[in-house]
N, C-alpha and C. Protein backbone atom coordinates (compact mmCIF):
# COMPACT_ATOMS: atom_id res chain seq x y z
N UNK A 1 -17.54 15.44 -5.29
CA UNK A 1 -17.46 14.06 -4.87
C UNK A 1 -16.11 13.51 -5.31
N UNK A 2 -15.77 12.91 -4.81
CA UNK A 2 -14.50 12.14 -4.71
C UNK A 2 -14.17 10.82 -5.46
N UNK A 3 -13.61 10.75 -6.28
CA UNK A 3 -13.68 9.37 -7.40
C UNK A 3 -13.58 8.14 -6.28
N UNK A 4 -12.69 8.15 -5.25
CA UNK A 4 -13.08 7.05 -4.17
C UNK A 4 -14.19 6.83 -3.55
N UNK A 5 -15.04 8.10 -3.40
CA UNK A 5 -16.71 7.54 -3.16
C UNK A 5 -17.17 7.02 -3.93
N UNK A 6 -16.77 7.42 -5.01
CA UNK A 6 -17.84 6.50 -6.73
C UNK A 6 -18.02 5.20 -6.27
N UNK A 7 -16.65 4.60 -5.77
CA UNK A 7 -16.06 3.20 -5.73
C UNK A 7 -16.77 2.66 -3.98
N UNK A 8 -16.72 3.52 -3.50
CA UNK A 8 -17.39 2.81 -2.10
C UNK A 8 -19.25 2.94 -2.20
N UNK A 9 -19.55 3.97 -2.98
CA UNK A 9 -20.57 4.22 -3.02
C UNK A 9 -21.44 2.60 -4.03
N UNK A 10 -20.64 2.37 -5.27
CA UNK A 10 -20.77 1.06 -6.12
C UNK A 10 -21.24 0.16 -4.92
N UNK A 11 -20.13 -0.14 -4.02
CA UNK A 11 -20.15 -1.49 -3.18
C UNK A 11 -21.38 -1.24 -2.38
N UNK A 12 -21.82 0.32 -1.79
CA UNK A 12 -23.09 -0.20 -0.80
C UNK A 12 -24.43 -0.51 -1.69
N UNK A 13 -24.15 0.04 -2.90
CA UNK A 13 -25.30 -0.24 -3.91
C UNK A 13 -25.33 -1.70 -3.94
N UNK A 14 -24.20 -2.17 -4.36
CA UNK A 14 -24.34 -4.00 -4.72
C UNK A 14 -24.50 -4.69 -3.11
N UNK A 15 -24.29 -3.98 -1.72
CA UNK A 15 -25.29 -4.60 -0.46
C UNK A 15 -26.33 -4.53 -0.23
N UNK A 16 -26.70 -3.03 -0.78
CA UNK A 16 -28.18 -2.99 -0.96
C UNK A 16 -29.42 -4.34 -1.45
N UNK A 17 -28.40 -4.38 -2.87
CA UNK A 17 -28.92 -5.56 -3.78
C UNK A 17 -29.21 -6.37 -3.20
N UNK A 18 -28.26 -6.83 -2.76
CA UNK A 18 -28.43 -8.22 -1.98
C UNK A 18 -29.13 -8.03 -0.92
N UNK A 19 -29.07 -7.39 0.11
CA UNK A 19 -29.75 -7.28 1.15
C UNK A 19 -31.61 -7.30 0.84
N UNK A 20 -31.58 -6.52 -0.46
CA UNK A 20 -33.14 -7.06 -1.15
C UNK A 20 -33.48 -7.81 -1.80
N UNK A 21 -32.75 -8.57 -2.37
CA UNK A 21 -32.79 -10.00 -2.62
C UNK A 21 -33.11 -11.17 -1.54
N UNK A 22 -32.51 -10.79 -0.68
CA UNK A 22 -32.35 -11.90 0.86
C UNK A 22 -33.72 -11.52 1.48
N UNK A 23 -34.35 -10.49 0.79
CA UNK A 23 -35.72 -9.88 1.39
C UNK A 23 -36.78 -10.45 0.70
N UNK A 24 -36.34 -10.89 -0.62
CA UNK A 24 -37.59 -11.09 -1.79
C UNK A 24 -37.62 -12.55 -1.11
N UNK A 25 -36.74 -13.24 -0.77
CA UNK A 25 -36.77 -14.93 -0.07
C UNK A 25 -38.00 -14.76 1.17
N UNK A 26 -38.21 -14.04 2.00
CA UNK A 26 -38.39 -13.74 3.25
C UNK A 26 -40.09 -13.83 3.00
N UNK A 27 -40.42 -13.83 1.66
CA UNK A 27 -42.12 -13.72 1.40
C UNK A 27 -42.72 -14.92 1.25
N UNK A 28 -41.85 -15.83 0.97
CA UNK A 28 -42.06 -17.00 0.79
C UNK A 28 -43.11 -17.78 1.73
N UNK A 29 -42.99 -17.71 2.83
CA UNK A 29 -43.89 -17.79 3.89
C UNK A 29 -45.58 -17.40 3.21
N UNK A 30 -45.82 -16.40 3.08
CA UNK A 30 -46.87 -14.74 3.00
C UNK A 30 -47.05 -15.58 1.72
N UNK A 31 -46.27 -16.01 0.62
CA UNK A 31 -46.88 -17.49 -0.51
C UNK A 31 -47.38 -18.32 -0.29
N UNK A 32 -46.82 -19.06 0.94
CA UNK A 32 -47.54 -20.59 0.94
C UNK A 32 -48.81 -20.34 1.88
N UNK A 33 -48.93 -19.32 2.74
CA UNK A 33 -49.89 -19.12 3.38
C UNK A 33 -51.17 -18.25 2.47
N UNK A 34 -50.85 -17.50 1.57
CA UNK A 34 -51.48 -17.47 0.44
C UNK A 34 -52.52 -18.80 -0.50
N UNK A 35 -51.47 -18.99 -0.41
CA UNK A 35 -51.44 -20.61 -1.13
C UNK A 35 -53.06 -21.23 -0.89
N UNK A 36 -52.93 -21.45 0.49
CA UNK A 36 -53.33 -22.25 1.43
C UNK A 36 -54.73 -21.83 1.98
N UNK A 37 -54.91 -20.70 1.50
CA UNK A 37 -56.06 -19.60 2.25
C UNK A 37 -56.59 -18.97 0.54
N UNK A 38 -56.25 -19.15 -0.55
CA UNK A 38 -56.62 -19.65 -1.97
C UNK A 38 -58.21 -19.04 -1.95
N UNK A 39 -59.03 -19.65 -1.18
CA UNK A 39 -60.18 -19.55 -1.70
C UNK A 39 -60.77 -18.16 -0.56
N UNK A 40 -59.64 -17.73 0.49
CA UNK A 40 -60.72 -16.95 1.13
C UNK A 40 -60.11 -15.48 0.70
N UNK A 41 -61.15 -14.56 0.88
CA UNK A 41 -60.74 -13.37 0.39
C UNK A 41 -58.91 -12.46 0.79
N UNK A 42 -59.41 -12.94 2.03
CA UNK A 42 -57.90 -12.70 2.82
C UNK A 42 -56.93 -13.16 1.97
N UNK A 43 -56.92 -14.71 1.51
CA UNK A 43 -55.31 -15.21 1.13
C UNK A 43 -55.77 -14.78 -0.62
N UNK A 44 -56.83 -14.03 -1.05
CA UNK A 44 -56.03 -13.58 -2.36
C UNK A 44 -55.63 -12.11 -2.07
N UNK A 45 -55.92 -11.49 -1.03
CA UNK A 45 -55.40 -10.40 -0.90
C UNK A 45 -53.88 -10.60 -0.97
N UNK A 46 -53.75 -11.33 -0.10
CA UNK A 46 -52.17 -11.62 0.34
C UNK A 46 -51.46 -11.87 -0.37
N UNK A 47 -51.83 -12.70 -1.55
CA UNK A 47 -51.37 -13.02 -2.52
C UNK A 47 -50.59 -12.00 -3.54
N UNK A 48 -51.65 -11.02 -3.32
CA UNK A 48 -51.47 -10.00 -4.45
C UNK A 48 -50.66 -9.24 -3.84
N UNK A 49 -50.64 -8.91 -2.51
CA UNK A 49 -49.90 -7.99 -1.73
C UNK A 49 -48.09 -8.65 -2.20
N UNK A 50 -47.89 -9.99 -1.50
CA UNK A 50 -46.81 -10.40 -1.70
C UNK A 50 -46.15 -10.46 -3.09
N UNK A 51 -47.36 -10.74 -4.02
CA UNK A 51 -46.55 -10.29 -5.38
C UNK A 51 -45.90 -9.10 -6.42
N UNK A 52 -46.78 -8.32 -5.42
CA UNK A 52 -46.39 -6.33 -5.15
C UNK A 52 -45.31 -6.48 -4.59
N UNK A 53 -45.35 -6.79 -3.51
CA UNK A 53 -43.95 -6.79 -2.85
C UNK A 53 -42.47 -6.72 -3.70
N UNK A 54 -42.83 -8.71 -4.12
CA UNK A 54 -42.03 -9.23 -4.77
C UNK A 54 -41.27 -8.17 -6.11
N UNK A 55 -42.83 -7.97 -6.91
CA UNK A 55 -42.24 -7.20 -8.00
C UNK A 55 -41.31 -5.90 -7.66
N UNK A 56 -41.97 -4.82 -6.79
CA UNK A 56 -41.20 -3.89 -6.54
C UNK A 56 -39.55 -4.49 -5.70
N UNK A 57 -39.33 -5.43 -4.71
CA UNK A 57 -38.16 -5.66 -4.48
C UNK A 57 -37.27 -6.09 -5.74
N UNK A 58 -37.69 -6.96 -6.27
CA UNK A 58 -36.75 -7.27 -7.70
C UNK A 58 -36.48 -6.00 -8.25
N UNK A 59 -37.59 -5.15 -8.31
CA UNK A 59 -37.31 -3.73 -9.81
C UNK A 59 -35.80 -2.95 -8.96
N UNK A 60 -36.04 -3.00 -7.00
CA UNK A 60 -34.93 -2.43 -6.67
C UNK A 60 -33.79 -2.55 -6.73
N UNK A 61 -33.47 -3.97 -6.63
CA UNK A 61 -32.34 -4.66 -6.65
C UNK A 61 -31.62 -4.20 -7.77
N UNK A 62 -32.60 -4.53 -8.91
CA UNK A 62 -32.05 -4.61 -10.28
C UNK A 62 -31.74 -3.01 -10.78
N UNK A 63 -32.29 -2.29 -9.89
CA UNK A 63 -31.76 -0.53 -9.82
C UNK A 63 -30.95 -0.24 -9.50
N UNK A 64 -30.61 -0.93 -8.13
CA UNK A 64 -29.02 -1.24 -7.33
C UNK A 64 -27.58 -1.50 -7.94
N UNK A 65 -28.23 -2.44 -8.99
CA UNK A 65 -26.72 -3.64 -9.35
C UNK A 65 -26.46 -2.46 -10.62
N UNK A 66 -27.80 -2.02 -11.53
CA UNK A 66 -27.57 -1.15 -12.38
C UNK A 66 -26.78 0.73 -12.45
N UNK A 67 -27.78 0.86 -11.20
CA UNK A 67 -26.55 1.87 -10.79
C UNK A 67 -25.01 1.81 -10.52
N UNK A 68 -25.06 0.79 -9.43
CA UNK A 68 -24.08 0.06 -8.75
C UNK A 68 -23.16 0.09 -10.05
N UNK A 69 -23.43 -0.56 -11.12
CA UNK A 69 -22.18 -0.92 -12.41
C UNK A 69 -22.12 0.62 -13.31
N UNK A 70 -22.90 1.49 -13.10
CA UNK A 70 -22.82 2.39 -13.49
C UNK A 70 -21.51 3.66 -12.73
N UNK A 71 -21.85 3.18 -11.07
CA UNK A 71 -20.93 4.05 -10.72
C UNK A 71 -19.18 3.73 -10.77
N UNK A 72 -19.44 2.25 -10.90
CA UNK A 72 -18.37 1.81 -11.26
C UNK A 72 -17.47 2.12 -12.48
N UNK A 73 -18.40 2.08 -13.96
CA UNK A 73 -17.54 2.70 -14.78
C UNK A 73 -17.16 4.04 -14.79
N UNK A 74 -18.10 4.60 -14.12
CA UNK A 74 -17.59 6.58 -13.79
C UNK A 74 -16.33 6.37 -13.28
N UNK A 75 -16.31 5.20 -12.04
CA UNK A 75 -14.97 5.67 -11.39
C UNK A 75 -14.07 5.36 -12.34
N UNK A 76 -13.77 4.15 -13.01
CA UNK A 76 -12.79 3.71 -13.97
C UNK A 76 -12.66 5.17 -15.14
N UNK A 77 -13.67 5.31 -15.36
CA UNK A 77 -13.24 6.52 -16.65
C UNK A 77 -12.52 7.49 -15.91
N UNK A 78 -12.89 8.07 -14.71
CA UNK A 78 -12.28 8.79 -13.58
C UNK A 78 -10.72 9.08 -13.52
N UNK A 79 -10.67 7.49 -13.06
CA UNK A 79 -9.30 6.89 -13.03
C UNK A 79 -8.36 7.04 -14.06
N UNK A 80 -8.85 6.62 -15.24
CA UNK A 80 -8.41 7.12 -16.47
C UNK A 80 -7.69 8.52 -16.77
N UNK A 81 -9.04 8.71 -16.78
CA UNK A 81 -9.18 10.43 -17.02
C UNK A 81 -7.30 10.96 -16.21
N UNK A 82 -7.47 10.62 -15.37
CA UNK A 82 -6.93 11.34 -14.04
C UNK A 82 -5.54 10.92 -14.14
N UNK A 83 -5.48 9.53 -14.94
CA UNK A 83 -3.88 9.11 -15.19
C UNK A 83 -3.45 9.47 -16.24
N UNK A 84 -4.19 9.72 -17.29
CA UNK A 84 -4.22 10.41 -18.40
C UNK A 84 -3.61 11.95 -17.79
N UNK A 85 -4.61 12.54 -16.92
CA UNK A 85 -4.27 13.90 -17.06
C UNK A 85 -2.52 14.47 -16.75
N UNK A 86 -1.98 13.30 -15.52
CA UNK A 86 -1.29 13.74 -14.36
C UNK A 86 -0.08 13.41 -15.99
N UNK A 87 -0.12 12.31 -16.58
CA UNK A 87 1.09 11.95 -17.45
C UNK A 87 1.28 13.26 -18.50
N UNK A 88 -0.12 13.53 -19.31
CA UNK A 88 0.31 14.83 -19.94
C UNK A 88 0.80 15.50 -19.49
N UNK A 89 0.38 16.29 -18.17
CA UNK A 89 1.41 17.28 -17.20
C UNK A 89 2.90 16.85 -16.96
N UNK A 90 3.33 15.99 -16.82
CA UNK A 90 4.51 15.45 -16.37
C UNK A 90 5.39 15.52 -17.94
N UNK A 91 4.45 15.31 -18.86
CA UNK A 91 4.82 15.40 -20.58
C UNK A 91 5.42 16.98 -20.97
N UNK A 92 4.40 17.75 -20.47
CA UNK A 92 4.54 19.47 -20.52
C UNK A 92 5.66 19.95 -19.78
N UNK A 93 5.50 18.78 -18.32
CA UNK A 93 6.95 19.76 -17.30
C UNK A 93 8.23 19.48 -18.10
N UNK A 94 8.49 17.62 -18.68
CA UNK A 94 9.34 17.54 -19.00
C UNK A 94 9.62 18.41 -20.17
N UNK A 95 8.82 18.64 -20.88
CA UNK A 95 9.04 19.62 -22.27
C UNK A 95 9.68 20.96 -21.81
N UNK A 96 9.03 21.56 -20.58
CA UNK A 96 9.70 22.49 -20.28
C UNK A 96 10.94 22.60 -19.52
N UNK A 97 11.34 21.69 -18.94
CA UNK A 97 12.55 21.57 -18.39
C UNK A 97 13.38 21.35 -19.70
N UNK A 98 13.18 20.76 -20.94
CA UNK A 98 14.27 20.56 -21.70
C UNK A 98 14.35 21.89 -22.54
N UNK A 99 13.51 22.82 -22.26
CA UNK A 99 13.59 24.48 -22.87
C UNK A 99 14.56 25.08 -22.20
N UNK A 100 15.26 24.88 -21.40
CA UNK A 100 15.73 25.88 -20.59
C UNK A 100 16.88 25.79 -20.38
């Protein structure tokens, strides 16, 4: 994998997020109609259904943003790593050019 996927891969994680976030809003409805239907068996089903929902969309999101910042510091250490490496080499060539 490619340290530039790390970094594109981060960003679809944090659309993900959001995109299930903008989803956890969308139940709101499937609540008040819950709400409203309270006493019949149906709206506590619903109830419970939508709060399943709810819970599992939040746990994703929050898997998203967590990965998401996770792949982010890979790439930065990456990055690091990698500017680190190229300067030592350039450290060694110059050492060896002044051998000679």
């Amino acid at each position: 994998m490619s340290n530039a996927e790390l970094g594109k891969m981060a960003d679809e994680l944090d659309l993900a997020a959001q995109i299930l976030e903008k989803a956890d809003k969308g139940l709101a409805e499937s609540d008040a109609t819950a709400r409203i239907h309270h006493m019949l068996t149906s709206g506590r089903m619903l109830r419970s259904t939508t709060s399943d929902w709810d819970d599992e969309i939040t746990r994703l999101a929050k898997q998203c943003r967590s990965l998401a910042g996770k792949m982010r510091q890979t790439h930065t250490n990456y990055t690091a790593q990698e500017h680190r490496t190229a300067q030592d080499f350039q450290a060694i060539l110059a050492s060896l050019e002044g051998n000679e």
